[in-house]
PDB file of N, CA and C in Angstrom:
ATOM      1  N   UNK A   1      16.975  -0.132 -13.098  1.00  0.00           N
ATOM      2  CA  UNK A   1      17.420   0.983 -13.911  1.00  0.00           C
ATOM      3  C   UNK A   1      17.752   2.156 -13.000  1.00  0.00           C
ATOM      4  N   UNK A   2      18.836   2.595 -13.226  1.00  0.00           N
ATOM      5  CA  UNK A   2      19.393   3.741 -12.097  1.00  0.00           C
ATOM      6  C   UNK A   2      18.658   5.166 -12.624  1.00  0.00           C
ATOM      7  N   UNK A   3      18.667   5.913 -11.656  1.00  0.00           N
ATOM      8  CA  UNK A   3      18.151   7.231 -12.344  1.00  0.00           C
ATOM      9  C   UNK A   3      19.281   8.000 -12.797  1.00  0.00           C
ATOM     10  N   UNK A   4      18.641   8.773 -14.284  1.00  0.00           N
ATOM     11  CA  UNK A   4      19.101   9.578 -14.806  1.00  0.00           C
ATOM     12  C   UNK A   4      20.251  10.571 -13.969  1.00  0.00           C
ATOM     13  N   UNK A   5      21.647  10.885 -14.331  1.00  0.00           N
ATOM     14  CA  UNK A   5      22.367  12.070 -14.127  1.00  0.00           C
ATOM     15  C   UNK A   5      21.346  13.549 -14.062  1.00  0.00           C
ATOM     16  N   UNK A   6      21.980  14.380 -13.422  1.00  0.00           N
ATOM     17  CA  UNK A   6      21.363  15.526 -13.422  1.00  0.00           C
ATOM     18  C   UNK A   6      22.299  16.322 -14.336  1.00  0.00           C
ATOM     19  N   UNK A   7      21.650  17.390 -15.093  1.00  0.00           N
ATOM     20  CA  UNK A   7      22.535  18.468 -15.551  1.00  0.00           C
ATOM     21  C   UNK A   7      23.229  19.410 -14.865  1.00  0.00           C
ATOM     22  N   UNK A   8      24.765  19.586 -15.381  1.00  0.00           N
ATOM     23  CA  UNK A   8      25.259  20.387 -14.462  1.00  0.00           C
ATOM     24  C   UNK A   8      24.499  21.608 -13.590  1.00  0.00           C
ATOM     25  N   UNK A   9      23.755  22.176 -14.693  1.00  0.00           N
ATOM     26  CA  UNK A   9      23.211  23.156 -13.502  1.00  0.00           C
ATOM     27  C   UNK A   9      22.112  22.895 -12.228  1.00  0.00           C
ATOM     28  N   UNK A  10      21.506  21.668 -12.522  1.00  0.00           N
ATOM     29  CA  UNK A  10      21.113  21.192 -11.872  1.00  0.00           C
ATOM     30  C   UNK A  10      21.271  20.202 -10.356  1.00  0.00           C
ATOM     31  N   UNK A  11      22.634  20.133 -10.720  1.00  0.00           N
ATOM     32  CA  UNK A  11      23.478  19.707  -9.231  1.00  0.00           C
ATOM     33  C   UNK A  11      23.555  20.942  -8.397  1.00  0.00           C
ATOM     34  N   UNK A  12      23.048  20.175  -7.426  1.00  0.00           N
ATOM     35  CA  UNK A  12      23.267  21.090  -5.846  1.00  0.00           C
ATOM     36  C   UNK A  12      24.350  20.552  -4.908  1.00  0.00           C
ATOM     37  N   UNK A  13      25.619  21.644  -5.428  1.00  0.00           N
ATOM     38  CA  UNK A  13      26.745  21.317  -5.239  1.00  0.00           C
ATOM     39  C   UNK A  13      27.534  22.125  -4.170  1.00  0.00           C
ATOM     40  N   UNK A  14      26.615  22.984  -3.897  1.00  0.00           N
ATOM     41  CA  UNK A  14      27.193  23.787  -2.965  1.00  0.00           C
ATOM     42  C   UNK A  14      26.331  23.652  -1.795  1.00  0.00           C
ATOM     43  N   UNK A  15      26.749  24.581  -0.696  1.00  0.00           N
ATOM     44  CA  UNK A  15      25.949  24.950   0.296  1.00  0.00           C
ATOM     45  C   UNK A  15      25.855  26.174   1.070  1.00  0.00           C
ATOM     46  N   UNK A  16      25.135  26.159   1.895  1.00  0.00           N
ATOM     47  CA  UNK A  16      25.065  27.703   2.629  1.00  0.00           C
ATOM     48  C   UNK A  16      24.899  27.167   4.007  1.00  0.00           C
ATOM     49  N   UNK A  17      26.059  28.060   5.227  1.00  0.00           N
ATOM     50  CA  UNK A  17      25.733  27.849   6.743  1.00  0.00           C
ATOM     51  C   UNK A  17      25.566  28.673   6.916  1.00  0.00           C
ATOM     52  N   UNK A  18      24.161  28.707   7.704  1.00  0.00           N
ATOM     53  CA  UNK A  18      23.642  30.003   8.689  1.00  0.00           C
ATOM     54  C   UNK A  18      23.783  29.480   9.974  1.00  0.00           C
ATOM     55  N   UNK A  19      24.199  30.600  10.764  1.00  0.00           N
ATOM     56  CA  UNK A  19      24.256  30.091  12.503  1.00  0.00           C
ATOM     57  C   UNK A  19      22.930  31.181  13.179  1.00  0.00           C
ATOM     58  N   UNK A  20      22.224  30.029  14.136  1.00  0.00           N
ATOM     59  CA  UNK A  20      20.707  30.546  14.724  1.00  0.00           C
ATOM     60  C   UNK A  20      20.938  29.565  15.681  1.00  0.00           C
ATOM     61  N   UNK A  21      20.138  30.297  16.433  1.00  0.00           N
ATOM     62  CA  UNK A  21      20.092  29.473  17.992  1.00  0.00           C
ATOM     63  C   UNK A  21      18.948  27.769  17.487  1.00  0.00           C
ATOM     64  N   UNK A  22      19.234  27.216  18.635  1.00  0.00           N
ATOM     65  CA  UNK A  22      18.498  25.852  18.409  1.00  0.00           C
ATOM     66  C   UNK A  22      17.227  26.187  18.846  1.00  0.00           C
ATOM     67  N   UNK A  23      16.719  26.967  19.382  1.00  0.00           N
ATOM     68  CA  UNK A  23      15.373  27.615  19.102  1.00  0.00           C
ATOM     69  C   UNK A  23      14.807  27.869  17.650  1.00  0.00           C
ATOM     70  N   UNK A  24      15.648  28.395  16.825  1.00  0.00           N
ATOM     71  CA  UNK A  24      15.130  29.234  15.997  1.00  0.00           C
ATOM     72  C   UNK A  24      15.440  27.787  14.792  1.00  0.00           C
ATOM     73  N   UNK A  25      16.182  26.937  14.707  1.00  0.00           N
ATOM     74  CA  UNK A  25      16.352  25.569  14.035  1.00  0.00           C
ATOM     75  C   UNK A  25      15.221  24.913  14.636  1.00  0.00           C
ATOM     76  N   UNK A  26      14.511  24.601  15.540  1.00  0.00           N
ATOM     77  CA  UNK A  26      13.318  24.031  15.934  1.00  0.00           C
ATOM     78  C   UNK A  26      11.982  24.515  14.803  1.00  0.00           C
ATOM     79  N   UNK A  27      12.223  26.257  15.349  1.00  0.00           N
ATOM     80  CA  UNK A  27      11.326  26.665  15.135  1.00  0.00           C
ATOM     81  C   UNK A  27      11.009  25.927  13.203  1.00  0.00           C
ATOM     82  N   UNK A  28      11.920  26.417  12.795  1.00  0.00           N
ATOM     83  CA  UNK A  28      12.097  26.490  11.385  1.00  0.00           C
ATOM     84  C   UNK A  28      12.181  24.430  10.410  1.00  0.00           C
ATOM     85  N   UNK A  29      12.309  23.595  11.430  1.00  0.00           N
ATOM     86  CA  UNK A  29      12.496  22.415  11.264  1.00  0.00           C
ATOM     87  C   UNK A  29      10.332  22.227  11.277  1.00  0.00           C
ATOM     88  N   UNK A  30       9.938  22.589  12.244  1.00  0.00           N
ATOM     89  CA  UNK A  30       8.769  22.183  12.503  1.00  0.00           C
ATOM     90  C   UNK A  30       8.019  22.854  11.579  1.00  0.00           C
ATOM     91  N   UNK A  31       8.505  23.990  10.890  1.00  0.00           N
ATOM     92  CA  UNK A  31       7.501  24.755   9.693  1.00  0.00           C
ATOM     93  C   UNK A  31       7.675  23.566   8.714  1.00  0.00           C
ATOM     94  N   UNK A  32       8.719  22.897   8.186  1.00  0.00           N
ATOM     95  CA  UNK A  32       9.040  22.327   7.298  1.00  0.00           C
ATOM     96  C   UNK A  32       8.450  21.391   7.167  1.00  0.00           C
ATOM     97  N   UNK A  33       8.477  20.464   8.471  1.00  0.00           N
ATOM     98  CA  UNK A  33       7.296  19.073   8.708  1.00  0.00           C
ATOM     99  C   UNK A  33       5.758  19.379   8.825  1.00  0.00           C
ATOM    100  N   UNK A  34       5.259  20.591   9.052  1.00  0.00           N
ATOM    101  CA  UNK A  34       4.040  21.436   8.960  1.00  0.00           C
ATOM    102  C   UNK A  34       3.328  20.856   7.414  1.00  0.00           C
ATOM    103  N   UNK A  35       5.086  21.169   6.988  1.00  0.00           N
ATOM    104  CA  UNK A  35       4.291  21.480   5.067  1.00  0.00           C
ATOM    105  C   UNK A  35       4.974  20.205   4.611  1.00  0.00           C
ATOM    106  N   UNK A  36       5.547  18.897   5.107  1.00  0.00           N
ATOM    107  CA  UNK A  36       5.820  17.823   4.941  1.00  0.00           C
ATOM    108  C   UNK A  36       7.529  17.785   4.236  1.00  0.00           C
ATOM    109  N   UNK A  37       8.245  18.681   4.085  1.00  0.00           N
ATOM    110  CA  UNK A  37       9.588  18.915   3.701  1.00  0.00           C
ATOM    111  C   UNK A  37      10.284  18.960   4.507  1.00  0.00           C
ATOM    112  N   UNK A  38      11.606  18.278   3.735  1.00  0.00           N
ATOM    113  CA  UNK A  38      13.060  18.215   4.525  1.00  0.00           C
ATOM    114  C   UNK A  38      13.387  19.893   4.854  1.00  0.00           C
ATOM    115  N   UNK A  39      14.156  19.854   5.395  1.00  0.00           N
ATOM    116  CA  UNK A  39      14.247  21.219   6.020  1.00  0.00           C
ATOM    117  C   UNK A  39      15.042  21.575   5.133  1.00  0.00           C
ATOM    118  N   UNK A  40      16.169  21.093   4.666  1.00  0.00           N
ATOM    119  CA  UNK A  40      16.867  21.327   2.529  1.00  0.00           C
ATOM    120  C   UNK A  40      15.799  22.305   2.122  1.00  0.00           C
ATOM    121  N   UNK A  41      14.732  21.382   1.498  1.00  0.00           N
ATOM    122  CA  UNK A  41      13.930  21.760   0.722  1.00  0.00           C
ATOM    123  C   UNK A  41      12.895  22.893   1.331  1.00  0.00           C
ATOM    124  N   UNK A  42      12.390  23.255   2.222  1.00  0.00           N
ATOM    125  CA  UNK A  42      12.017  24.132   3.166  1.00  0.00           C
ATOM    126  C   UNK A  42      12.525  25.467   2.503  1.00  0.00           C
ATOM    127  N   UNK A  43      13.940  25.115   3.299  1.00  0.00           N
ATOM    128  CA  UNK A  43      14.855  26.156   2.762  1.00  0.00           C
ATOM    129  C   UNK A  43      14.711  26.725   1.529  1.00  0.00           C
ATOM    130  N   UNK A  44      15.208  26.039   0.440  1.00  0.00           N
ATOM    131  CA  UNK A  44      15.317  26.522  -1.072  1.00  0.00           C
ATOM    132  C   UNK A  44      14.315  26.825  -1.199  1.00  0.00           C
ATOM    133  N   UNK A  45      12.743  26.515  -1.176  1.00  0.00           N
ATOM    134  CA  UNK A  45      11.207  27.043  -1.571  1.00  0.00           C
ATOM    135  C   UNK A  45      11.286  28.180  -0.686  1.00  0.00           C
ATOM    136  N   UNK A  46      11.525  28.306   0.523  1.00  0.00           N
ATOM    137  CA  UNK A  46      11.244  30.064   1.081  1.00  0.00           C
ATOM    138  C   UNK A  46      12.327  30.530   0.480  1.00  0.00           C
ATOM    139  N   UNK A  47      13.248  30.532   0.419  1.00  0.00           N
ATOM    140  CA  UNK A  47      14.750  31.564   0.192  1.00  0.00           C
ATOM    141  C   UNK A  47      14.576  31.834  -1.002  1.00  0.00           C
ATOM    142  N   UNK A  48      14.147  30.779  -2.498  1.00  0.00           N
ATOM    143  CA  UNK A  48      13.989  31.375  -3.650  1.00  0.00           C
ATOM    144  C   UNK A  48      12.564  31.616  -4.142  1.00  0.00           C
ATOM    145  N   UNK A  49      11.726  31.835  -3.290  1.00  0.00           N
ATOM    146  CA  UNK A  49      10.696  32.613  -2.883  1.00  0.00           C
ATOM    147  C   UNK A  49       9.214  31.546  -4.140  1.00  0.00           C
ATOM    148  N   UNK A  50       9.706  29.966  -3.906  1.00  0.00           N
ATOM    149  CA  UNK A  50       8.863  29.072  -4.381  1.00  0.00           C
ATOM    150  C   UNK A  50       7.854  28.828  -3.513  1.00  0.00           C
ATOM    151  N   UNK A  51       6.478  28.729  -3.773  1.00  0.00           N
ATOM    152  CA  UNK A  51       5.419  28.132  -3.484  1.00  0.00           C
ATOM    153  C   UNK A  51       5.750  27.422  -2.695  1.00  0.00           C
ATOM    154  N   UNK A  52       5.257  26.808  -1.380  1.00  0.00           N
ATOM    155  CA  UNK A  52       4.607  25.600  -0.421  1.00  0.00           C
ATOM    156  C   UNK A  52       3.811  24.991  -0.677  1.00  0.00           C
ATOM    157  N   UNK A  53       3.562  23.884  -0.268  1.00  0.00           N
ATOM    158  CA  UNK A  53       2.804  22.996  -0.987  1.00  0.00           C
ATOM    159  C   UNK A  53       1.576  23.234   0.265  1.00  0.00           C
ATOM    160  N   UNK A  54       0.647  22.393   0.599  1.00  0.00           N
ATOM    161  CA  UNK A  54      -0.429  21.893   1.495  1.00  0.00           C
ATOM    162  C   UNK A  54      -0.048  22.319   2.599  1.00  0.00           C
ATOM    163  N   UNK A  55      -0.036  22.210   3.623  1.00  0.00           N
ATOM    164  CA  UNK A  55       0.311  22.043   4.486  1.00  0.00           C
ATOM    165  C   UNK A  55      -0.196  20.119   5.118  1.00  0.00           C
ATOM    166  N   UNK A  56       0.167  19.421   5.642  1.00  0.00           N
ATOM    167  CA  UNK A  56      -0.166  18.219   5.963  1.00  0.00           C
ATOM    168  C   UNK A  56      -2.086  17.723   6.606  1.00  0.00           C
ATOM    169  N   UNK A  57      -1.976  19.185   7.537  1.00  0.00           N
ATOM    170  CA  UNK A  57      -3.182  19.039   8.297  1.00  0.00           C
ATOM    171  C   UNK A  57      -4.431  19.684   6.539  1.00  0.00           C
ATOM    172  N   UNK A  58      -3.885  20.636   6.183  1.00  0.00           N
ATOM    173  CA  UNK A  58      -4.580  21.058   5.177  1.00  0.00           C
ATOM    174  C   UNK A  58      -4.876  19.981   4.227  1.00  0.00           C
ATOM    175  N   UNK A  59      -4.095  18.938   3.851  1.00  0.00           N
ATOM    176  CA  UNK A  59      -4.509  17.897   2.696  1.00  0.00           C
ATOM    177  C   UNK A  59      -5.437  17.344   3.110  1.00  0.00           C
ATOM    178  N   UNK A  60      -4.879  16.573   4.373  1.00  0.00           N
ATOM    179  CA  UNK A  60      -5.537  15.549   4.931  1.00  0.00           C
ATOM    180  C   UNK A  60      -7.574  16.285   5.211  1.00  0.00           C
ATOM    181  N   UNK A  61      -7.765  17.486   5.250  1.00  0.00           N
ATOM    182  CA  UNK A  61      -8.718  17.549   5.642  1.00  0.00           C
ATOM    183  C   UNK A  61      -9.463  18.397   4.087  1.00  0.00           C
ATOM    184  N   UNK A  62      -8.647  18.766   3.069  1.00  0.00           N
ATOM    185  CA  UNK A  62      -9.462  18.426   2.061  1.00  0.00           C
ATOM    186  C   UNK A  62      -9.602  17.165   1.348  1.00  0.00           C
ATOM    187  N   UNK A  63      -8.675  15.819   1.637  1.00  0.00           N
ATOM    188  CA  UNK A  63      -9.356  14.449   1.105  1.00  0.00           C
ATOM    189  C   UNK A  63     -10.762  14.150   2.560  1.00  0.00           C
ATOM    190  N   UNK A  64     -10.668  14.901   3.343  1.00  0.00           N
ATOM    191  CA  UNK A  64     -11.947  14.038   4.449  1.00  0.00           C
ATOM    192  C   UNK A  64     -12.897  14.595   3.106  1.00  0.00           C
ATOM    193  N   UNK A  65     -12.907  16.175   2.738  1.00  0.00           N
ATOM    194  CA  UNK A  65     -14.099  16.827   2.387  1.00  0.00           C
ATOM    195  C   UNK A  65     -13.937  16.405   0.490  1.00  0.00           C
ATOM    196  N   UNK A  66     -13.332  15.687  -0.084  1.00  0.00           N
ATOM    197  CA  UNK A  66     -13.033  15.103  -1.368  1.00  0.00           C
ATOM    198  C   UNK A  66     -14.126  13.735  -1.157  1.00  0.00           C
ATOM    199  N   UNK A  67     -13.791  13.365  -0.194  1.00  0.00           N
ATOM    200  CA  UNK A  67     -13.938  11.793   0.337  1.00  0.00           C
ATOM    201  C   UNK A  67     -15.902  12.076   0.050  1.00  0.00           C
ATOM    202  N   UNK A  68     -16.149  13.150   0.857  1.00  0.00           N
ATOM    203  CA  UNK A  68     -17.495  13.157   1.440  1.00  0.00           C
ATOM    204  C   UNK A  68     -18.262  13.978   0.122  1.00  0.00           C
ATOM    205  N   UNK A  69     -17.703  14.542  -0.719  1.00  0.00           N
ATOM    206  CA  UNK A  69     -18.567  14.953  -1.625  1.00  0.00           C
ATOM    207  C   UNK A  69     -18.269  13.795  -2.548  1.00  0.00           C
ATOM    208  N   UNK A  70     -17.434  12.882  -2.985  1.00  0.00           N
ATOM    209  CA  UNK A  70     -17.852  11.653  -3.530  1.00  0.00           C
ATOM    210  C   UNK A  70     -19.001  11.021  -3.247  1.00  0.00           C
ATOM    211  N   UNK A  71     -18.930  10.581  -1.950  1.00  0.00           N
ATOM    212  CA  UNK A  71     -20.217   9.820  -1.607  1.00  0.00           C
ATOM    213  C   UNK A  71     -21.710  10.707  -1.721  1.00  0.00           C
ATOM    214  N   UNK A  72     -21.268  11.814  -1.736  1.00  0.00           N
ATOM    215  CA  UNK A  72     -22.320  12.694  -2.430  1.00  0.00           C
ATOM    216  C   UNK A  72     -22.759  12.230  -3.558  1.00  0.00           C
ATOM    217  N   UNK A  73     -21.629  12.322  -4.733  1.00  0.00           N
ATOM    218  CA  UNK A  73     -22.046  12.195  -5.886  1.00  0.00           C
ATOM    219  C   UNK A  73     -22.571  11.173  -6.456  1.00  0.00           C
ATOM    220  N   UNK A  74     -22.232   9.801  -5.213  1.00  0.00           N
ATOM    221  CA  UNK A  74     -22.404   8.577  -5.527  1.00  0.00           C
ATOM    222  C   UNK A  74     -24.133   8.218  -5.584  1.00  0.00           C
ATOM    223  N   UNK A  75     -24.598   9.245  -4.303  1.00  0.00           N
ATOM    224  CA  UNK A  75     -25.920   9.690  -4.263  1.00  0.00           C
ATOM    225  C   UNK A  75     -26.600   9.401  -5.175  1.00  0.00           C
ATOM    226  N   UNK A  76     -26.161  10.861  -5.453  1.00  0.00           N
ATOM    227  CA  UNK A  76     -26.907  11.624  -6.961  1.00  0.00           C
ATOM    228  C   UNK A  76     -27.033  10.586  -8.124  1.00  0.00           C
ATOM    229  N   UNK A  77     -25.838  10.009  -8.513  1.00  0.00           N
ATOM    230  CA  UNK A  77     -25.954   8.936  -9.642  1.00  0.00           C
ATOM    231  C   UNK A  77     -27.054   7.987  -9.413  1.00  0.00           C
ATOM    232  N   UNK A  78     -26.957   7.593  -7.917  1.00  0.00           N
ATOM    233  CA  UNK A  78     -28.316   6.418  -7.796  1.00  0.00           C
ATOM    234  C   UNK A  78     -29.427   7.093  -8.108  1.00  0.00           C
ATOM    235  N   UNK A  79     -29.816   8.635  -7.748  1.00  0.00           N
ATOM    236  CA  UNK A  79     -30.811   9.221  -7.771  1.00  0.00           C
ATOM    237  C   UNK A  79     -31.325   9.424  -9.346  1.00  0.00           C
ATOM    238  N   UNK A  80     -30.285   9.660 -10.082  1.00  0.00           N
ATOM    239  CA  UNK A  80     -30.447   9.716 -11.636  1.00  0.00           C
ATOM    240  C   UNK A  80     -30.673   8.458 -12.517  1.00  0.00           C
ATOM    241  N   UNK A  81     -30.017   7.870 -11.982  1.00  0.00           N
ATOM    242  CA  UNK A  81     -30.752   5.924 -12.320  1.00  0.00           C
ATOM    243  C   UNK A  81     -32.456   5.744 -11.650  1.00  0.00           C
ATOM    244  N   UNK A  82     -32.711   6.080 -10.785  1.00  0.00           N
ATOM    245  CA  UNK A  82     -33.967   5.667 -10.581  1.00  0.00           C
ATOM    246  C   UNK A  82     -34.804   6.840 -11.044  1.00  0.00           C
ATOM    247  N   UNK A  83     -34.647   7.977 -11.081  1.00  0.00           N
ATOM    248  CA  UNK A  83     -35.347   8.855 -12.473  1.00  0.00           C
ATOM    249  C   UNK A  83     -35.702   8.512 -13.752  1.00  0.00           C
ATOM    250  N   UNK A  84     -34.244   8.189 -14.093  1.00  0.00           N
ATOM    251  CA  UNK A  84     -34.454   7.594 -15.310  1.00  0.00           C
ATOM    252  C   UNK A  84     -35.217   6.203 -15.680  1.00  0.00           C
ATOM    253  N   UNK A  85     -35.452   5.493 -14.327  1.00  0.00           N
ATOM    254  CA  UNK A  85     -36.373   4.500 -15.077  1.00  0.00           C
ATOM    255  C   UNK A  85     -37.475   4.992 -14.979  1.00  0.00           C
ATOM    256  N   UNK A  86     -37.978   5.862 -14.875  1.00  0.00           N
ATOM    257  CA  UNK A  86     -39.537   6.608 -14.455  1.00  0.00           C
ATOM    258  C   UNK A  86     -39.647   7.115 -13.587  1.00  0.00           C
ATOM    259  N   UNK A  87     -39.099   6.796 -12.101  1.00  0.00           N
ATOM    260  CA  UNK A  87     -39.618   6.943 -11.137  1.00  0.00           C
ATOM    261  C   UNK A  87     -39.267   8.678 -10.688  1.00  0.00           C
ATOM    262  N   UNK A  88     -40.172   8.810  -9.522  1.00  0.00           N
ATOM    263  CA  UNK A  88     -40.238  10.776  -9.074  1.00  0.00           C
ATOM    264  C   UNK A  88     -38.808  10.942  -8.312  1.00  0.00           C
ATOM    265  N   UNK A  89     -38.434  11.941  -8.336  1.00  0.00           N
ATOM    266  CA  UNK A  89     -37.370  12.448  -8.064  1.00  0.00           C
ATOM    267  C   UNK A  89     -37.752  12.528  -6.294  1.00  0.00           C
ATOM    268  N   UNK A  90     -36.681  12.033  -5.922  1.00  0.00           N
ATOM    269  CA  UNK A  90     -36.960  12.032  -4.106  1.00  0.00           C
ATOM    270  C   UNK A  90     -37.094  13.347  -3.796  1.00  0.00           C
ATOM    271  N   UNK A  91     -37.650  13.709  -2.367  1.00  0.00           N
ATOM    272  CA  UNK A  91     -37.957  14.958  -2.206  1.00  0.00           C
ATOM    273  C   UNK A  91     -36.539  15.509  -1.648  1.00  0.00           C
ATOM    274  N   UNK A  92     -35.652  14.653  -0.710  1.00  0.00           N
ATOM    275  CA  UNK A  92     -34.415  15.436  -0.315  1.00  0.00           C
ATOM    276  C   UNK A  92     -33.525  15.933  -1.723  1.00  0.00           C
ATOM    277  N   UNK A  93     -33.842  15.701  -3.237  1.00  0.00           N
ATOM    278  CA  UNK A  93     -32.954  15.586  -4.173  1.00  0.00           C
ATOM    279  C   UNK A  93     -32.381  17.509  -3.825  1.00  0.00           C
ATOM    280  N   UNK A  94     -33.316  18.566  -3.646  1.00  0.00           N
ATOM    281  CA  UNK A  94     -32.706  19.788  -3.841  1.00  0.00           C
ATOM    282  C   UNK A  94     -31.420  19.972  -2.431  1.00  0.00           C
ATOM    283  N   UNK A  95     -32.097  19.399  -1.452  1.00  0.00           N
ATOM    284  CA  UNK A  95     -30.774  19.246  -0.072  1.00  0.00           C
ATOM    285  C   UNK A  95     -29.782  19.052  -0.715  1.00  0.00           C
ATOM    286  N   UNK A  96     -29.641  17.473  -1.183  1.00  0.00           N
ATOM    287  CA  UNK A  96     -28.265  16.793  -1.937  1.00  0.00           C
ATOM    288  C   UNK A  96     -27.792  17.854  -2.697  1.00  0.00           C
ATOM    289  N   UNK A  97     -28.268  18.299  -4.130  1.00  0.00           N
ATOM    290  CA  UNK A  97     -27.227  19.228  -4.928  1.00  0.00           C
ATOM    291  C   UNK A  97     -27.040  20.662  -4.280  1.00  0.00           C
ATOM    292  N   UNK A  98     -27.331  21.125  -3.214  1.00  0.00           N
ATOM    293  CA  UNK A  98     -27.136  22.216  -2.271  1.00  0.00           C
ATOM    294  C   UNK A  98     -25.925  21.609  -1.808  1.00  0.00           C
ATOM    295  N   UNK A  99     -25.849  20.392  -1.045  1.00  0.00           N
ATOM    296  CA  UNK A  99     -24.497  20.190  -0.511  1.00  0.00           C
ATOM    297  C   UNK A  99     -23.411  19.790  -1.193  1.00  0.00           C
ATOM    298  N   UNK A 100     -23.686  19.096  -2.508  1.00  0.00           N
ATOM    299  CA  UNK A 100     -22.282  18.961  -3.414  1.00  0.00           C
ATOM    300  C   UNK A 100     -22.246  20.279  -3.807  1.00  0.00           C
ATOM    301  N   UNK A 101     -23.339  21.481  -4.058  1.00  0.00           N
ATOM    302  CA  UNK A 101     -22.616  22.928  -4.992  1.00  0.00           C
ATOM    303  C   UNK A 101     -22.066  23.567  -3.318  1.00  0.00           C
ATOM    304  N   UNK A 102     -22.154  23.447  -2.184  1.00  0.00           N
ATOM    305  CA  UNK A 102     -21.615  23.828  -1.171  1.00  0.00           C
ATOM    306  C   UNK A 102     -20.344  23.756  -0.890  1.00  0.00           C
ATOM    307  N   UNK A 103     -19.856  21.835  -1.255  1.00  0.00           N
ATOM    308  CA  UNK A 103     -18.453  20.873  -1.010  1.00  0.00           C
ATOM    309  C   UNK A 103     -17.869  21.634  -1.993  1.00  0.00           C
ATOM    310  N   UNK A 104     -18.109  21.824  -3.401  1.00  0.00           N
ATOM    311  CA  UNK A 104     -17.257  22.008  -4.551  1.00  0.00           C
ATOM    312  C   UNK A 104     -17.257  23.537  -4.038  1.00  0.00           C
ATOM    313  N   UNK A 105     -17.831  24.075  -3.676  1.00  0.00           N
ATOM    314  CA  UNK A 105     -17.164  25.814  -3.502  1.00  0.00           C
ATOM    315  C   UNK A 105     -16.486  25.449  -2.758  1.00  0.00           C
ATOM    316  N   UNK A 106     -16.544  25.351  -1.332  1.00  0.00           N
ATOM    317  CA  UNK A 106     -15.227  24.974  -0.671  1.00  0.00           C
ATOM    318  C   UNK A 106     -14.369  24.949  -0.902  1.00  0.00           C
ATOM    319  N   UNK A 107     -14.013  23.628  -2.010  1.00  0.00           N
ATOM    320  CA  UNK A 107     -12.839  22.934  -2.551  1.00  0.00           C
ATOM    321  C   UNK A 107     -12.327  23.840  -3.454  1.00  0.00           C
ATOM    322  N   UNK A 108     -12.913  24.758  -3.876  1.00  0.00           N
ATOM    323  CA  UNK A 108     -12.739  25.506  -4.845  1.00  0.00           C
ATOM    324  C   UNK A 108     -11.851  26.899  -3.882  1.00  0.00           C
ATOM    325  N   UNK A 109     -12.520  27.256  -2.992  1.00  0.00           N
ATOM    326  CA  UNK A 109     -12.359  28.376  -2.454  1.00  0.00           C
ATOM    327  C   UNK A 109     -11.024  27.603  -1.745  1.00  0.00           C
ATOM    328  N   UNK A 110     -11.121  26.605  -1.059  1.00  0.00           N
ATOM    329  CA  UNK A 110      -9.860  26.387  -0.227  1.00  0.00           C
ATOM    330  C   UNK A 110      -8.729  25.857  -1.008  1.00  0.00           C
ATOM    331  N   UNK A 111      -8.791  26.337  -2.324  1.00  0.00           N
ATOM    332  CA  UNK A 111      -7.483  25.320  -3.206  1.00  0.00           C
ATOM    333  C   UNK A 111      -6.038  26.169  -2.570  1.00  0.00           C
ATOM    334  N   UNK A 112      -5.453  24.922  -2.939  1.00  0.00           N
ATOM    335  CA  UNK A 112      -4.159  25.898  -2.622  1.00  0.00           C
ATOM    336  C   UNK A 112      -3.439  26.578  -3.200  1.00  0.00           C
ATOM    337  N   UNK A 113      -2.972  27.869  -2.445  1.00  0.00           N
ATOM    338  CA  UNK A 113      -2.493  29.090  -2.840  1.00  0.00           C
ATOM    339  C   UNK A 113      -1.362  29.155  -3.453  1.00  0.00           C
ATOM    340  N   UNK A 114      -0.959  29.504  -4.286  1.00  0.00           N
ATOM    341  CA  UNK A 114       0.244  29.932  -5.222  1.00  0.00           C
ATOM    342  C   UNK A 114       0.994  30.677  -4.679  1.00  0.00           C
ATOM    343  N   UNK A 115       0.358  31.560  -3.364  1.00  0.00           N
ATOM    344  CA  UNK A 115       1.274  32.727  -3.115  1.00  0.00           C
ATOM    345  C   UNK A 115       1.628  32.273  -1.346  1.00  0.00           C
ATOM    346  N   UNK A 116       2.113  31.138  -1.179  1.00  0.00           N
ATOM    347  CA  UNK A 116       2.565  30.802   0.039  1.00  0.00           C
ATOM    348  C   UNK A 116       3.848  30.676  -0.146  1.00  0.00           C
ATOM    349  N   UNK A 117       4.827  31.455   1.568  1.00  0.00           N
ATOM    350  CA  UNK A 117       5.994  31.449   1.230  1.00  0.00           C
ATOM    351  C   UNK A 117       6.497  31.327   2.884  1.00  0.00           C
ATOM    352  N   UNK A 118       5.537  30.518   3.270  1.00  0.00           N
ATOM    353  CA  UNK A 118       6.197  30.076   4.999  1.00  0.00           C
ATOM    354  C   UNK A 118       5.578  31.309   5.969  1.00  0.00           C
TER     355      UNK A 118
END
């Protein structure tokens, strides 16, 4: 199944040449792969003053810290199964929910910004 036509206004039918030294096309190529975009798209998100996404190094190192408060939580669930059959609550249990309410601020605090523009 082919994809859908775009609406006229939605064709990007034109273009724009800017002339910059091949310094300054480096420079501006490597912001783009920074934040994982064609340098097209680069373009149009700074120029019409759209959001950036992650940056690459930035994803990748909130799935390490996604990754690791899972296995956190995976913890905790075992810890709440063996509560629940009777047994005493381990003594590291207050460590553990210190470090998942630690991971989730993080994740919380490091979300990404709405107001990035290169």
């Amino acid at each position: 199944m082919a994809r859908p036509k775009k609406s006229p206004d939605e064709l990007r039918d034109t273009y724009i040449q800017v002339r910059m030294s091949m310094r300054e096309r480096a420079q501006i190529e490597q912001r783009a792969a920074a934040y994982g975009l064609t340098l097209s798209e680069y373009m149009r998100r700074t120029g019409n003053g759209r959001p950036l996404p992650a940056g690459v190094a930035e994803q990748h190192s909130r799935a390490v810290l996604a990754t690791a408060l899972l296995r956190l939580g995976v913890n905790l669930n075992q810890i709440a199964r063996h509560m629940n059959a009777g047994r005493f609550a381990p003594p590291h249990l207050p460590h553990l929910i210190e470090d998942i309410r630690s991971h989730v601020e993080r994740l919380s605090r490091d979300e990404p910004r709405r107001d990035r523009h290169g």
